[in-house]
Protein backbone atom coordinates (compact mmCIF):
# COMPACT_ATOMS: atom_id res chain seq x y z
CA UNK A 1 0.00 0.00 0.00
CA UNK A 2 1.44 3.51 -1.26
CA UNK A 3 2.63 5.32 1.86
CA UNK A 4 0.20 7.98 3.43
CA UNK A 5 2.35 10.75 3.67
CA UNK A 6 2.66 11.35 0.29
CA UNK A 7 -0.94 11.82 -0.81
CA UNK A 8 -2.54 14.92 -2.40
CA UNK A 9 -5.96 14.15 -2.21
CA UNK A 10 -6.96 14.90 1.03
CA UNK A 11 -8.12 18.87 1.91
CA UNK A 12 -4.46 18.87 3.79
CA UNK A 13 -2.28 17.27 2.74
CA UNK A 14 1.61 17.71 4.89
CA UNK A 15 4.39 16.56 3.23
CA UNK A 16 6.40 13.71 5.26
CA UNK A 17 8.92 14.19 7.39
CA UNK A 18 11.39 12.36 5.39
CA UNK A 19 10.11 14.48 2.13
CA UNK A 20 10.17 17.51 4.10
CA UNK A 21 14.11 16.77 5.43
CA UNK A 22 14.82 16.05 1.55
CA UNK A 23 13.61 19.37 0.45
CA UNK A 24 15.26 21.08 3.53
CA UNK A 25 18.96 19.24 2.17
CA UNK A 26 18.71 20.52 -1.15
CA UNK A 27 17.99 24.22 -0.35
CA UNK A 28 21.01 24.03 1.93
CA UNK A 29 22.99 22.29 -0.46
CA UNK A 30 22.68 24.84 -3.31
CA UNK A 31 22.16 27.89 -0.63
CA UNK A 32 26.16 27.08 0.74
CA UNK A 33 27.20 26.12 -3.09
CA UNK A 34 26.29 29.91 -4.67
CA UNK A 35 25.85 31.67 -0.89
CA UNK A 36 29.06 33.45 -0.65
CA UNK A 37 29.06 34.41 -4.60
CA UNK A 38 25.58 35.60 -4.57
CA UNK A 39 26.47 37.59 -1.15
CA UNK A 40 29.34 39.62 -2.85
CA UNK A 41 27.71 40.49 -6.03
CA UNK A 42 24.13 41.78 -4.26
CA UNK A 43 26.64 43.89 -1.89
CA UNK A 44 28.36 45.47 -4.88
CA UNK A 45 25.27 45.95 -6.86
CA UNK A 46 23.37 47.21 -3.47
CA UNK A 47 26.66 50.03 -2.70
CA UNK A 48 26.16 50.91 -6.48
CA UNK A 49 22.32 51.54 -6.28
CA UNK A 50 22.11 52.87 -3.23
CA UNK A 51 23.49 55.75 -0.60
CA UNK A 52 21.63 55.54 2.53
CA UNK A 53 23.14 58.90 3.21
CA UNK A 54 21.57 60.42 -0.20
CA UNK A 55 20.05 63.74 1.38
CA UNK A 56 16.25 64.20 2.19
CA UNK A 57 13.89 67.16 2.14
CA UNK A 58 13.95 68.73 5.26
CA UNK A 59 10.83 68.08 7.65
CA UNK A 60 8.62 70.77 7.66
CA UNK A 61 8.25 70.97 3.97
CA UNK A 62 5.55 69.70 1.79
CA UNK A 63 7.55 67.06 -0.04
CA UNK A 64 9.80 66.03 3.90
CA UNK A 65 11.15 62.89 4.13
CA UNK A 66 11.49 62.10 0.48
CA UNK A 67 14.58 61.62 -1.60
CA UNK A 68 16.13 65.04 -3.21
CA UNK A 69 16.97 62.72 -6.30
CA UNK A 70 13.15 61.73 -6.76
CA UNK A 71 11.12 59.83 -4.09
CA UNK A 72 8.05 58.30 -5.15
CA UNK A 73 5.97 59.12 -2.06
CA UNK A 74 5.28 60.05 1.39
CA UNK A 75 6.24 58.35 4.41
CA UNK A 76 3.67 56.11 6.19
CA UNK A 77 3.61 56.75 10.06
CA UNK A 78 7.47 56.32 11.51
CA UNK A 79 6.69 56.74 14.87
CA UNK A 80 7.91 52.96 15.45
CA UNK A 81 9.18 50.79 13.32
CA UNK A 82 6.67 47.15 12.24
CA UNK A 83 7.46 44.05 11.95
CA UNK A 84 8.16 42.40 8.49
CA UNK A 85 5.39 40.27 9.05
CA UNK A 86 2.49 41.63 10.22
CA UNK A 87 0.21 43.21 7.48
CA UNK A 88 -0.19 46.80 8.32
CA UNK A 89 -2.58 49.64 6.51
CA UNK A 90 -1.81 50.48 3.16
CA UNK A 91 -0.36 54.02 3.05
CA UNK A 92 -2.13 56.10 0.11
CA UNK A 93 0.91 57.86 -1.65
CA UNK A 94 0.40 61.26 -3.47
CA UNK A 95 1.59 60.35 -6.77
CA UNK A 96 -0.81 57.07 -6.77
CA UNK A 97 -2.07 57.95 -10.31
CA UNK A 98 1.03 59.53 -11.91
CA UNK A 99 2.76 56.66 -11.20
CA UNK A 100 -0.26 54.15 -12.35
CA UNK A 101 1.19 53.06 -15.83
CA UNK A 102 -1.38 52.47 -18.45
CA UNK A 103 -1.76 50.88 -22.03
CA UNK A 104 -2.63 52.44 -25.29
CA UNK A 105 -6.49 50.99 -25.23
CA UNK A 106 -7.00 53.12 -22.04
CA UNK A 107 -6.97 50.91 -19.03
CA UNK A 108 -4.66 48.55 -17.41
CA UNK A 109 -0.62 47.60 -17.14
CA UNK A 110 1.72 47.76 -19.65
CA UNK A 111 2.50 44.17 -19.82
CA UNK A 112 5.56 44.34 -22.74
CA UNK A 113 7.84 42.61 -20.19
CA UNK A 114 5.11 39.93 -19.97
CA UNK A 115 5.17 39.24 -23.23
CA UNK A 116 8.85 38.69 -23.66
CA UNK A 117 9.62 35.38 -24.81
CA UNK A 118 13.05 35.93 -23.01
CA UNK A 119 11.63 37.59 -19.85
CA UNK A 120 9.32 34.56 -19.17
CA UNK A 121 12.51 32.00 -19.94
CA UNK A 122 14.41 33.70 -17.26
CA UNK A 123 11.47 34.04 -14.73
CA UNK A 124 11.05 30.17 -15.61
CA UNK A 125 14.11 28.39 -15.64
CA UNK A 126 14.98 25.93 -13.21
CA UNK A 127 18.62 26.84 -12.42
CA UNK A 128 17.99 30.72 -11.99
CA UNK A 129 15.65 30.23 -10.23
CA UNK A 130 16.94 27.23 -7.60
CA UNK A 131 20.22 29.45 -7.51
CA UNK A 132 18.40 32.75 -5.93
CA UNK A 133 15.62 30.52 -3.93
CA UNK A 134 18.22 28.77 -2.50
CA UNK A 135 20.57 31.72 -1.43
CA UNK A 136 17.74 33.60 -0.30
CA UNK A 137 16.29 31.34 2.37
CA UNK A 138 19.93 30.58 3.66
CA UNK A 139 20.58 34.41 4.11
CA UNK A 140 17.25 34.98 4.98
CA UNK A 141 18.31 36.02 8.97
CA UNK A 142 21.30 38.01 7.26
CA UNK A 143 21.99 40.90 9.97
CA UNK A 144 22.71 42.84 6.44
CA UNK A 145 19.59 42.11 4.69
CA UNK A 146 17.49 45.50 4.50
CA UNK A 147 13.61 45.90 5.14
CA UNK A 148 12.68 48.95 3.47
CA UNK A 149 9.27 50.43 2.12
CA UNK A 150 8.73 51.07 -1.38
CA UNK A 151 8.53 54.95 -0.82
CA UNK A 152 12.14 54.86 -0.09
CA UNK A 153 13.00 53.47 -3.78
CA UNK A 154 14.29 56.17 -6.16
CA UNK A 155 11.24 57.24 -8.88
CA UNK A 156 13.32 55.50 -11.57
CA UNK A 157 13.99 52.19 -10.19
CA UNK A 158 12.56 49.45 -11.95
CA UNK A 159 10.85 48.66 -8.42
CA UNK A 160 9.66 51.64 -7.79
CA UNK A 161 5.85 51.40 -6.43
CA UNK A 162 2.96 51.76 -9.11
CA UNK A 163 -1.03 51.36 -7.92
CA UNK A 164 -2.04 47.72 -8.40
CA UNK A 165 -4.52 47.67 -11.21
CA UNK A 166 -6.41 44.23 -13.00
CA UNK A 167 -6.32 44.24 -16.65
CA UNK A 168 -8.99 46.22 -17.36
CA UNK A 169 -7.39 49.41 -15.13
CA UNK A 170 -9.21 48.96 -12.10
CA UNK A 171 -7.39 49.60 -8.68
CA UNK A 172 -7.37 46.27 -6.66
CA UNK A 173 -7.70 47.23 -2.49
CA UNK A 174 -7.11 45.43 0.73
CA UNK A 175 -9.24 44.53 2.67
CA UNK A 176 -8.94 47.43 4.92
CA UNK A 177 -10.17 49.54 0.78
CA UNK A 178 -6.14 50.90 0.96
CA UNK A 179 -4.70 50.97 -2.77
CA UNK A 180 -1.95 48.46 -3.07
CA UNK A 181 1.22 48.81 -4.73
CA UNK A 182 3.41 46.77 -7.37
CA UNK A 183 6.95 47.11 -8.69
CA UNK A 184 6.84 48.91 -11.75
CA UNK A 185 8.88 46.09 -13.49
CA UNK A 186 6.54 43.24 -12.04
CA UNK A 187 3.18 43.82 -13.96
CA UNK A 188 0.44 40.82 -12.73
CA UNK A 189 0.39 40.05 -16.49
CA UNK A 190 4.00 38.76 -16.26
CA UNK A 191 2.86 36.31 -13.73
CA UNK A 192 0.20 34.57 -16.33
CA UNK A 193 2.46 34.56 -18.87
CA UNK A 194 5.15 32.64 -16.19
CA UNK A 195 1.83 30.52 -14.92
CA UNK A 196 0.90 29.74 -18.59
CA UNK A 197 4.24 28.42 -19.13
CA UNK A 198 4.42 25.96 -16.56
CA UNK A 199 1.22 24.84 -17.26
CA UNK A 200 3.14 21.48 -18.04
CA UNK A 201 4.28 21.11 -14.78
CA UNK A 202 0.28 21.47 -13.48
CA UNK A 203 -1.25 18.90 -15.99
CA UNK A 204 1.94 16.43 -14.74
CA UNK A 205 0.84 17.25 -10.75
CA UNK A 206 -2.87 16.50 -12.19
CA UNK A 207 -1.94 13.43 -13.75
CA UNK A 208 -0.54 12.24 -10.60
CA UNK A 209 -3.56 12.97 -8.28
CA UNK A 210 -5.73 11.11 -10.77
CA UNK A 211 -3.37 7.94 -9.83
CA UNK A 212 -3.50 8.54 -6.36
CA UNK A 213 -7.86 8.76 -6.35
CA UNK A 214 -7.62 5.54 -8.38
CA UNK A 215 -5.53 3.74 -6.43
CA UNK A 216 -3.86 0.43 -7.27
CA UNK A 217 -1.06 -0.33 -8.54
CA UNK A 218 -0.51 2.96 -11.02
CA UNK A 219 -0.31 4.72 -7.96
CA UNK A 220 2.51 2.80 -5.92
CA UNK A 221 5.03 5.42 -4.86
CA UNK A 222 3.45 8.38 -7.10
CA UNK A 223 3.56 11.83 -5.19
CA UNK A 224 4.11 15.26 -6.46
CA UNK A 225 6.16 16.42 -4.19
CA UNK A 226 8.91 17.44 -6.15
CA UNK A 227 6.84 18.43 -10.17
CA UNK A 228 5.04 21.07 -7.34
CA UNK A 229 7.91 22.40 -5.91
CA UNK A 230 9.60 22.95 -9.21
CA UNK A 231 6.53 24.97 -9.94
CA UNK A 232 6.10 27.20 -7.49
CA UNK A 233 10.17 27.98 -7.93
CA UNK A 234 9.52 31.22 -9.36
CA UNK A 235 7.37 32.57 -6.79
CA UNK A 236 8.99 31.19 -3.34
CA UNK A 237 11.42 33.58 -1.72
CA UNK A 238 14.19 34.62 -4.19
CA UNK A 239 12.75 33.39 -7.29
CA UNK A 240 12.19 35.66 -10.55
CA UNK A 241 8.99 36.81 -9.62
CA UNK A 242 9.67 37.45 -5.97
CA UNK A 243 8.21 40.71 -5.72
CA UNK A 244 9.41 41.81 -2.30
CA UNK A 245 13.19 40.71 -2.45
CA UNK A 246 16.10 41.74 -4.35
CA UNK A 247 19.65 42.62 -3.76
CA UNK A 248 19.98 41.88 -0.11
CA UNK A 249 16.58 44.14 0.71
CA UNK A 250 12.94 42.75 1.30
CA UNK A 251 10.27 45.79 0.77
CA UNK A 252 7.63 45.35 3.68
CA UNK A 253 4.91 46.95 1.78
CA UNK A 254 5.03 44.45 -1.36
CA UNK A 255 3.85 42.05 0.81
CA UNK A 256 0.04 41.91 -0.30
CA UNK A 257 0.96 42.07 -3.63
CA UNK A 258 3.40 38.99 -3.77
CA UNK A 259 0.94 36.78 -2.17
CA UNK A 260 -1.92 37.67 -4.30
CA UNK A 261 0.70 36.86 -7.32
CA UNK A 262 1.70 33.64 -5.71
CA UNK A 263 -2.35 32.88 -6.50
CA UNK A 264 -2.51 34.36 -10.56
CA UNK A 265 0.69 32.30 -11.17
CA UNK A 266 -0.40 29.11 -9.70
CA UNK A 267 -4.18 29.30 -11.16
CA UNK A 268 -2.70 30.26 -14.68
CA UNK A 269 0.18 27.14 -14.47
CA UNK A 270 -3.10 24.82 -13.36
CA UNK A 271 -2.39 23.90 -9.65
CA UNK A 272 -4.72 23.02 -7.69
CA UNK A 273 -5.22 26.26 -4.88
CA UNK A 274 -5.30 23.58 -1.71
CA UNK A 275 -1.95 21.68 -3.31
CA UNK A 276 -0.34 25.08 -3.20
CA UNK A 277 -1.26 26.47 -0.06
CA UNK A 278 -0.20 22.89 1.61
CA UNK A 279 3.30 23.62 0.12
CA UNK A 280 3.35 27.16 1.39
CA UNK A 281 1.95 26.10 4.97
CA UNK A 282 5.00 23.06 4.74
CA UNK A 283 7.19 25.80 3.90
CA UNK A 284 6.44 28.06 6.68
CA UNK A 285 6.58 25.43 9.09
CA UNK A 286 10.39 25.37 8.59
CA UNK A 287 11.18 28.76 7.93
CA UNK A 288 8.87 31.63 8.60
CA UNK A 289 9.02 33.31 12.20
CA UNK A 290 5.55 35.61 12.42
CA UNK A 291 5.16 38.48 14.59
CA UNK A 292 3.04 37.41 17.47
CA UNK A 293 0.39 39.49 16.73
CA UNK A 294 -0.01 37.80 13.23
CA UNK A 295 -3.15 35.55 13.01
CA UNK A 296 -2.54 32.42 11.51
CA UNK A 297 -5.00 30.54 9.23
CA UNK A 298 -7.37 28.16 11.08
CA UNK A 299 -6.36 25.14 8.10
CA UNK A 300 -3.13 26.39 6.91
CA UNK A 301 -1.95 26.76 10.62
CA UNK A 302 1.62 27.78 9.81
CA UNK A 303 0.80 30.30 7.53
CA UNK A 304 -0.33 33.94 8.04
CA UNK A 305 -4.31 34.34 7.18
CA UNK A 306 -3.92 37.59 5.70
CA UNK A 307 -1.35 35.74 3.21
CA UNK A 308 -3.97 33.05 2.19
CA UNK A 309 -6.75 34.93 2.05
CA UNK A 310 -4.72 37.32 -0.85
CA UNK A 311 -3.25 34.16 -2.50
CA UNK A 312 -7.01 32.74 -2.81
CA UNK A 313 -7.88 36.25 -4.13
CA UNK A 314 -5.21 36.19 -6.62
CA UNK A 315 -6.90 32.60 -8.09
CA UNK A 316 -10.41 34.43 -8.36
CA UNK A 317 -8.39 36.98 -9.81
CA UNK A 318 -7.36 34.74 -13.20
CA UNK A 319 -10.22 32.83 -13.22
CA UNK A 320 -13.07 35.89 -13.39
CA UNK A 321 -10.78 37.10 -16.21
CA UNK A 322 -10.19 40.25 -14.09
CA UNK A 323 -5.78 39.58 -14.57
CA UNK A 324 -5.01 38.09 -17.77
CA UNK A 325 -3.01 38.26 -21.12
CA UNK A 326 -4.62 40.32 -23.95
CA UNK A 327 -3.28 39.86 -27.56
């Protein structure tokens, strides 16, 4: 009889311990392989980008607290500083719809990096993407790794914060009705296009759940551990479309957007939503640390009900037809 542990079918379905150990090894394996590489070319590339000593408008003046070189917006409340995991009210920035970048017909994002039969190679491939995944969560307690807000990210970076629109141009809001912000680069439509090309991986996870529900002897050792964790690569922490990290800094406030991502790409590569947020949950299990004032999810218990309520909204998201590709 094929082992419990490694069914899908269930609601919840935990990975093993043994599976869970396996997937633990590998991470470390290629996080101390590329770890000391990756560190000293995001430290270079970080000193070139960026001067935390880069001069501010003085306080008092309209524009206070931002960049002289071009901030984007103003400053939610500092009087203390939040944790990187608890989901706090969206800050409404002054140059929301300047920034908002739209198409030609009107309405939406300008999605010409989601079409980019190159772009969506690189946010896809296996080895880019194992290589930052796998430095990330090994440096993720990194005394040097920044948490910043978007508002602190010069105008003309290509992560600069722009509102969060669906395809048709209308604003997507929290659940507290706060706009929420995207890197300009990181358009939801690149996520279907990255989720449409991995829809291989989704009708091979598919195929094995079919084996499992039929049992016998088709389904003797079968589990899709490993075709979902290859597919969810791109989105786990340090992949291509890992909207909050990048060169050694983790923006808090990309947080909602991420997760709702995590929810467009999976729906659009076919996985099935409870397959996914098992994986997350397993994932969290090892590796996240929540604030304590963070409510966790009464089925996912290790993972942060704000963040699975977003990645479910992402899937209704793709499949009303609200995000998707137009020709």
């Amino acid at each position: 009889m094929r082992p419990s542990c490694c069914t899908i079918a269930a609601p919840r379905s935990p990975l093993c311990a043994a599976e869970l150990e396996a997937i633990k090894r590998d991470f470390q394996k290629a996080g101390e392989e590329c770890l000391a590489l990756v560190k000293a070319e995001l430290r270079a590339a970080l000193a070139k980008k960026y001067n935390p000593d880069q001069p501010r408008v003085p306080a008092g003046n309209r524009d206070g607290g931002q960049w002289t070189g071009g901030g984007s917006a103003a400053s939610p409340d500092s009087s203390g500083d939040r944790t990187e995991d608890v989901v706090t009210p969206r800050t409404r920035y002054a140059q929301a719809e300047t920034n908002t970048r739209r198409d030609a017909t009107g309405g939406g994002n300008v999605a010409d990096t989601a079409s980019s039969a190159n772009t969506v190679a690189q946010d896809t491939s296996f080895w880019h993407n194992l290589w930052g995944v796998g430095s990330t969560v090994w440096t993720r307690n990194d005394p040097e790794r920044q948490k910043i807000w978007s508002y602190e990210l010069p105008q003309d970076h290509p992560r600069a914060p722009v509102e969060f629109v669906d395809s048709d141009g209308v604003p997507i809001h929290d659940n507290q009705g706060q706009p929420i912000f995207r890197p300009t680069s990181m358009p939801p439509e690149r996520y279907v296009a990255a989720g449409l090309a991995n829809q291989s991986l989704g009708t091979i996870i598919a195929g094995y759940k079919q084996q499992i529900v039929q049992g016998g002897p088709a389904a003797e050792g079968v589990s899709a551990t490993v075709p979902l964790a290859l597919a969810l690569l791109p989105v786990s922490p340090g992949g291509s479309l890992d909207a909050e990290r990048f060169d050694f800094s983790r923006v808090r406030d990309y947080r909602h957007y991420l997760n709702i991502m995590i929810g467009v790409y999976s729906a659009a590569a076919g996985l099935d939503q409870d397959n996914v947020l098992s994986a997350i949950d397993d994932y969290a299990k090892l590796f996240s640390n929540f604030d304590a004032k963070e409510r966790l999810d009464d089925v996912y218990g290790h993972s942060a009900r704000q963040d699975v309520e977003d990645t479910k909204l992402g899937y209704r998201l793709y499949q009303s037809g609200r995000i998707r590709l137009r020709p």
